[in-house]
N, C-alpha and C. Protein backbone atom coordinates (compact mmCIF):
# COMPACT_ATOMS: atom_id res chain seq x y z
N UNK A 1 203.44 37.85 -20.61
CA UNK A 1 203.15 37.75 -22.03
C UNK A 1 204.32 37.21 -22.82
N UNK A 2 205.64 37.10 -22.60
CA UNK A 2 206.66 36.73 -22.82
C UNK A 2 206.66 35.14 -23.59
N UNK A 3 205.99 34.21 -23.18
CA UNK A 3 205.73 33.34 -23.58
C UNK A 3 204.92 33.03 -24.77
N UNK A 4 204.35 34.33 -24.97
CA UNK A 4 203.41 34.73 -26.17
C UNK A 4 204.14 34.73 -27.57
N UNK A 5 205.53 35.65 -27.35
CA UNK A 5 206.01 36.42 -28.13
C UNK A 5 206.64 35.12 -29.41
N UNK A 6 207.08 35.46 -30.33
CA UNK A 6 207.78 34.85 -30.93
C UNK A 6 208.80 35.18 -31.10
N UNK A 7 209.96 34.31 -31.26
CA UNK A 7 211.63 35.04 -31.06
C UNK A 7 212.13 35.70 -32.09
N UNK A 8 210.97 36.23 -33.76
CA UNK A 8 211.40 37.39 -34.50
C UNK A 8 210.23 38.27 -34.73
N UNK A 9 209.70 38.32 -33.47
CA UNK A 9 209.25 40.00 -33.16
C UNK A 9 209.27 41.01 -33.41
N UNK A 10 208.73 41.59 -33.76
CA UNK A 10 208.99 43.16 -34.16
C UNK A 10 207.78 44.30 -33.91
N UNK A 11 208.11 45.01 -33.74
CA UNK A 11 207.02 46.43 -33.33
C UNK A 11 207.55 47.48 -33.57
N UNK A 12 206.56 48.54 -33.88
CA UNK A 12 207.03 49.82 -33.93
C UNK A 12 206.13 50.83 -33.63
N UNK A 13 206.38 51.84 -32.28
CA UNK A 13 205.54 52.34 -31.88
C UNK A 13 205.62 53.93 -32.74
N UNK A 14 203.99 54.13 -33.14
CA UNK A 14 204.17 55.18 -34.32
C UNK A 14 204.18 56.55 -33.24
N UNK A 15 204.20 57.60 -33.68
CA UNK A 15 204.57 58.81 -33.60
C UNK A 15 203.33 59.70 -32.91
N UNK A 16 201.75 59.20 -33.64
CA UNK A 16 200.41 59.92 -33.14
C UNK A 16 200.21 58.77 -31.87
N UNK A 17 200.88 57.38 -31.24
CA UNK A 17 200.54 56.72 -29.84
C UNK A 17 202.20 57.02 -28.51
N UNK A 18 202.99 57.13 -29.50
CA UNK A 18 204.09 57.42 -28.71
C UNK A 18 205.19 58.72 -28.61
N UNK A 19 205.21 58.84 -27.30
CA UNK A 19 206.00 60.48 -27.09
C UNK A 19 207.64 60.02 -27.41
N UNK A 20 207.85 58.75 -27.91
CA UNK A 20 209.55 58.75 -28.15
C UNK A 20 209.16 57.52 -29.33
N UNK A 21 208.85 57.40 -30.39
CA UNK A 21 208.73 56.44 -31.74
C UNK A 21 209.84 55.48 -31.14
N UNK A 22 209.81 54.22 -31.10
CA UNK A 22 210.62 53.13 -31.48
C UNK A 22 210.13 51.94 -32.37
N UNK A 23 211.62 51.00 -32.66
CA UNK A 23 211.52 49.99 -33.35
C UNK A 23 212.04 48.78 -32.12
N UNK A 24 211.17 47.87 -32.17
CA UNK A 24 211.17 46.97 -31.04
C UNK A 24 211.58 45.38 -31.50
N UNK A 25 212.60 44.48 -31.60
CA UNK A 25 212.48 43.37 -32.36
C UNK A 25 212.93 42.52 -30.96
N UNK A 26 212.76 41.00 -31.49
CA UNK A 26 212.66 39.91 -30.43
C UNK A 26 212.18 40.43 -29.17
N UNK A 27 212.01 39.08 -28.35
CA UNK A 27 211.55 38.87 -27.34
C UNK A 27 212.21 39.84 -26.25
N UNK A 28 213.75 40.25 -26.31
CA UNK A 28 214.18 41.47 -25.56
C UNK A 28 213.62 42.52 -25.99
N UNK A 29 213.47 42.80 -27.30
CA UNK A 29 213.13 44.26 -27.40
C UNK A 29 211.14 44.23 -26.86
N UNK A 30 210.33 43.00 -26.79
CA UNK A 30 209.45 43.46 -26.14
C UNK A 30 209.63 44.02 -24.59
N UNK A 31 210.04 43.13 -23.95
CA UNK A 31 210.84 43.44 -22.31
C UNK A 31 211.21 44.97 -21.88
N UNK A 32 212.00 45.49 -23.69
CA UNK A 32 212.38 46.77 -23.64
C UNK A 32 211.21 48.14 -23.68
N UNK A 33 210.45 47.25 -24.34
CA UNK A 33 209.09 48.13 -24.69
C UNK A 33 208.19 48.42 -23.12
N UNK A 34 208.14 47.14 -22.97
CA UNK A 34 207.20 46.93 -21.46
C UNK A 34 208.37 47.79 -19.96
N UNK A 35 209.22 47.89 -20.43
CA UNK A 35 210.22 48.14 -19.21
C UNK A 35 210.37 49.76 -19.25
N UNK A 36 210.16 50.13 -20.44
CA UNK A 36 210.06 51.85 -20.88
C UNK A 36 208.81 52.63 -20.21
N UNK A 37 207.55 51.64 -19.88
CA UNK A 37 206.69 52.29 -19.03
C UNK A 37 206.69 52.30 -17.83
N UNK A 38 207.58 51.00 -17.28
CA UNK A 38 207.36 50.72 -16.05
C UNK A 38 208.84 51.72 -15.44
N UNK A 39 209.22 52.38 -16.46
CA UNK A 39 210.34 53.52 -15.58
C UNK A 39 209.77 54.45 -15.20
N UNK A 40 208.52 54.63 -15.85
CA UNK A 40 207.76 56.36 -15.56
C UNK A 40 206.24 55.50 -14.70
N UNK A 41 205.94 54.69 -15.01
CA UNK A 41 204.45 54.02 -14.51
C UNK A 41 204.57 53.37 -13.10
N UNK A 42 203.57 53.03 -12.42
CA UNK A 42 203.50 52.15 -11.09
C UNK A 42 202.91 50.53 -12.05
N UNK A 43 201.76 51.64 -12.71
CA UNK A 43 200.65 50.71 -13.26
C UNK A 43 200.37 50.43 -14.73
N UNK A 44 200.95 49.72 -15.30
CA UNK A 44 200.39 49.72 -16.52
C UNK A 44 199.61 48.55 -16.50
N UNK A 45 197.73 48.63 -17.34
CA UNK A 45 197.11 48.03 -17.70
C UNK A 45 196.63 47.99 -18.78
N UNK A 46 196.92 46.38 -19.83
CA UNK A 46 196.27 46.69 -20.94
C UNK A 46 194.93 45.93 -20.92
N UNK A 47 193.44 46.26 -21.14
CA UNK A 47 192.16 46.03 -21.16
C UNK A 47 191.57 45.34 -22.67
N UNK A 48 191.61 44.40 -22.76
CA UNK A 48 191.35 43.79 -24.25
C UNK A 48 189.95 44.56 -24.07
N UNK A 49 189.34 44.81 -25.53
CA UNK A 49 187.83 45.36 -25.02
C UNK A 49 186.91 44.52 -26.54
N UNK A 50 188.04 43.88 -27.42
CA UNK A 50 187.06 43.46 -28.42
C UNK A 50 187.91 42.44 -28.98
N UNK A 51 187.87 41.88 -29.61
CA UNK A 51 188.56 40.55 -30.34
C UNK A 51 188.03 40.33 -31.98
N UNK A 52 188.81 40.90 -33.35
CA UNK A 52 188.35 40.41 -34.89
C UNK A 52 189.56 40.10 -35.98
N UNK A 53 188.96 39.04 -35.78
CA UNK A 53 189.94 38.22 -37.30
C UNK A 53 189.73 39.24 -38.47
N UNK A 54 190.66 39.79 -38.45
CA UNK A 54 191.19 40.57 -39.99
C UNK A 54 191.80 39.76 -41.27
N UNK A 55 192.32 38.51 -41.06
CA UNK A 55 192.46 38.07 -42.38
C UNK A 55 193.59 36.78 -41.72
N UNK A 56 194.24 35.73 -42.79
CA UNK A 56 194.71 34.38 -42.64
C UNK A 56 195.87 34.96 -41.18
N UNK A 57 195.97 35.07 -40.05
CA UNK A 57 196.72 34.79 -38.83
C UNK A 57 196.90 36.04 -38.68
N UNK A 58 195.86 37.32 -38.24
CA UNK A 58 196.00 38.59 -37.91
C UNK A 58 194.55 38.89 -37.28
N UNK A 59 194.92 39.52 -36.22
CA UNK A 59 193.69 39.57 -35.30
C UNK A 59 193.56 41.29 -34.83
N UNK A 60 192.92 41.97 -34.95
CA UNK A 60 192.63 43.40 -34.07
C UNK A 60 192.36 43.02 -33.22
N UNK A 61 192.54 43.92 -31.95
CA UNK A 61 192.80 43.80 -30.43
C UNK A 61 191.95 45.26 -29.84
N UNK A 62 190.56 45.26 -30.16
CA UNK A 62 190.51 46.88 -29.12
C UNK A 62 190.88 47.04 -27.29
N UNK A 63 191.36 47.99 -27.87
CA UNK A 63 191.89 47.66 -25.74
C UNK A 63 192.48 49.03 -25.68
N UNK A 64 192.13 49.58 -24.16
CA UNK A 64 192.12 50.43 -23.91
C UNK A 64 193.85 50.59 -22.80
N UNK A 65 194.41 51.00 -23.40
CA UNK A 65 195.76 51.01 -22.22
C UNK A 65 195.22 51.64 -21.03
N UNK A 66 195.33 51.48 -19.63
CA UNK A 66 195.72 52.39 -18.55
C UNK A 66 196.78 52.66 -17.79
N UNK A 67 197.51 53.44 -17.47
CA UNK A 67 198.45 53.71 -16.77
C UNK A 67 198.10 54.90 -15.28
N UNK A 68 199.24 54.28 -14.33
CA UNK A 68 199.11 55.12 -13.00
C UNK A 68 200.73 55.94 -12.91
N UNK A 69 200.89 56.92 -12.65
CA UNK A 69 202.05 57.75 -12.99
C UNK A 69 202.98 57.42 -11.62
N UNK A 70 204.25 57.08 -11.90
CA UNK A 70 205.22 56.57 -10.65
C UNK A 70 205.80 57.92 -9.51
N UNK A 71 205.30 59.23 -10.22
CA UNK A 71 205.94 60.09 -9.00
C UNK A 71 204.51 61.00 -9.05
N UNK A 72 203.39 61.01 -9.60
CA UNK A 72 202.64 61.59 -9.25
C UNK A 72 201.23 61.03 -9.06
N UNK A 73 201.23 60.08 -9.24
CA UNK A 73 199.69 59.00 -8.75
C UNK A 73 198.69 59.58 -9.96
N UNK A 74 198.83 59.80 -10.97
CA UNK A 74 197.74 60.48 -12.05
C UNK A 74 197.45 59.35 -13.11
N UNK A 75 196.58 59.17 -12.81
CA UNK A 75 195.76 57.44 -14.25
C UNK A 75 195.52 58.32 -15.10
N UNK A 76 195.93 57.58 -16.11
CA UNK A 76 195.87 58.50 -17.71
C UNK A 76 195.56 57.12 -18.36
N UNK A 77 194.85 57.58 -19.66
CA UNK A 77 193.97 56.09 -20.55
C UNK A 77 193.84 56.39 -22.11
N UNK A 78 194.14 55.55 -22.32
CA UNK A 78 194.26 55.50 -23.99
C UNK A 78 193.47 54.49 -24.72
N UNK A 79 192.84 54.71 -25.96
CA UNK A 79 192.27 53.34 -26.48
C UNK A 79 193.57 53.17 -27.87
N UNK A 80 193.39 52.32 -27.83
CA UNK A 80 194.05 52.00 -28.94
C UNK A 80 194.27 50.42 -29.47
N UNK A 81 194.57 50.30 -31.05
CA UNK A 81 193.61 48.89 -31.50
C UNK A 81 195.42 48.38 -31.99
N UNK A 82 195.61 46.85 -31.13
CA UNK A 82 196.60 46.11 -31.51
C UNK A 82 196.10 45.50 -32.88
N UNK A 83 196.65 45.40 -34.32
CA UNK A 83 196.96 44.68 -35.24
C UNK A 83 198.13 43.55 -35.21
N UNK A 84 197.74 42.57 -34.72
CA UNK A 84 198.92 41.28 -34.39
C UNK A 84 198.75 40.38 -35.24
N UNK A 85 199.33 40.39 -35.31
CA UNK A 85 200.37 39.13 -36.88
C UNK A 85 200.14 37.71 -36.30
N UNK A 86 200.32 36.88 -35.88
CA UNK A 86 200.54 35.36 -35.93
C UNK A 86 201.41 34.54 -36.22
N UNK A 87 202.38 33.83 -35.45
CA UNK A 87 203.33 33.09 -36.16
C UNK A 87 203.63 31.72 -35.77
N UNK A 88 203.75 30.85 -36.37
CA UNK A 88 203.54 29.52 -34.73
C UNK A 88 202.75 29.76 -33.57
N UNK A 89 201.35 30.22 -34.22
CA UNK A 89 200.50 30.68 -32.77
C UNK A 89 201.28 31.49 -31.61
N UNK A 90 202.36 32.46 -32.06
CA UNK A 90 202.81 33.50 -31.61
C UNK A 90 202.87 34.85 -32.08
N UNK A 91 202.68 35.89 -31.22
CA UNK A 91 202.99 36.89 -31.60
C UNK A 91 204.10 37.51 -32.49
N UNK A 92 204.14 37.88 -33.62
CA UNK A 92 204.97 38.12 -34.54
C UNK A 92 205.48 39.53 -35.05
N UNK A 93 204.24 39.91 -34.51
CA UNK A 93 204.28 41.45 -35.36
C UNK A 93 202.85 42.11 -34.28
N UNK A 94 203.42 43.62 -34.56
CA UNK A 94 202.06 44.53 -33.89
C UNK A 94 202.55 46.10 -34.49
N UNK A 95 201.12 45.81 -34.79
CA UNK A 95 200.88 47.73 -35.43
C UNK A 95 199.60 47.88 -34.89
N UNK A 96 199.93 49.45 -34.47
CA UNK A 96 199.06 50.11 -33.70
C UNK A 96 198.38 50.67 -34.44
N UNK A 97 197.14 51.29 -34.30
CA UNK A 97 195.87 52.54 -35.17
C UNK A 97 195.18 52.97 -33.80
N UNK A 98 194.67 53.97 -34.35
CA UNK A 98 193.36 54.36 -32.95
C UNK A 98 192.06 53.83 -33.47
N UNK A 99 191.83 53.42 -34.75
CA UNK A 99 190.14 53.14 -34.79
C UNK A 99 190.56 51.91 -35.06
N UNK A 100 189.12 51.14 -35.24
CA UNK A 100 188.93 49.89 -35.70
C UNK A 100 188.99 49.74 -36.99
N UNK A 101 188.06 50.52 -37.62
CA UNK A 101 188.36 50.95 -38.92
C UNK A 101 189.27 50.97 -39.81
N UNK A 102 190.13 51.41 -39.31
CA UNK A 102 192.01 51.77 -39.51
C UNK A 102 192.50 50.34 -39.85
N UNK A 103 192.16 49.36 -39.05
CA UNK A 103 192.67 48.08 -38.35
C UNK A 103 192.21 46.88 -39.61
N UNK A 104 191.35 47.24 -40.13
CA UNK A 104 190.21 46.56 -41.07
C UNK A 104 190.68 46.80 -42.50
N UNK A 105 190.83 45.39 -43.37
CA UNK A 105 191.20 45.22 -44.40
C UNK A 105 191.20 46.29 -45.22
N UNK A 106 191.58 47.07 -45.84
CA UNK A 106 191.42 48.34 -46.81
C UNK A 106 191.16 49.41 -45.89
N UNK A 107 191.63 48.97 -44.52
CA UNK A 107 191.43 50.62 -44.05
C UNK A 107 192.63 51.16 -43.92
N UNK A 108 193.91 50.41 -43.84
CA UNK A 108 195.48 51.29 -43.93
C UNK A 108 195.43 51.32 -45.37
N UNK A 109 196.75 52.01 -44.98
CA UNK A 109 197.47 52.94 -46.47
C UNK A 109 198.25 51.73 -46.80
């Protein structure tokens, strides 16, 4: 996905999807993001499950994460909806929600 990214990146994983909150910028700090599961994971899979234009270069993403646990073989699964930004037809930005709803013009705060 690296090739995706755009080189002023940024993410921030919120507090109700992640057991340690971070702030993630450029193309290293995605690497850093993706490399934080693969210390505890065998398997991480992300499952696109829907695709909607939210507004001028921002797209919701439903997709369901899966993961396989690296010392105990246990698949654990999450849904959760990427809000991605657009930038030079790159990834720019990502905020997470659990609904679609959430994700949808007037549904954040």
């Amino acid at each position: 996905m690296v090739p995706l990214i755009h080189p002023e990146f940024e993410m921030e994983t919120p507090p109700a999807l992640a057991a340690e909150p971070q702030r993630y910028e450029s193309v290293e700090g995605f690497r850093r993001w993706w490399s934080s599961f693969l210390e505890v994971m065998d398997e991480v899979v992300l499952e696109p499950r829907g695709f909607h234009d939210i507004g001028p270069g921002q797209v919701a993403i439903e997709t369901r994460m899966r993961a396989v646990g690296a010392t105990c073989d246990i698949e654990t699964a999450q849904d959760v909806v990427l809000i991605v930004s657009l930038r030079d037809a790159k990834m720019a930005h990502i905020d997470f929600t659990t609904s679609l709803e959430e994700a949808m013009p007037g549904g954040r705060a």
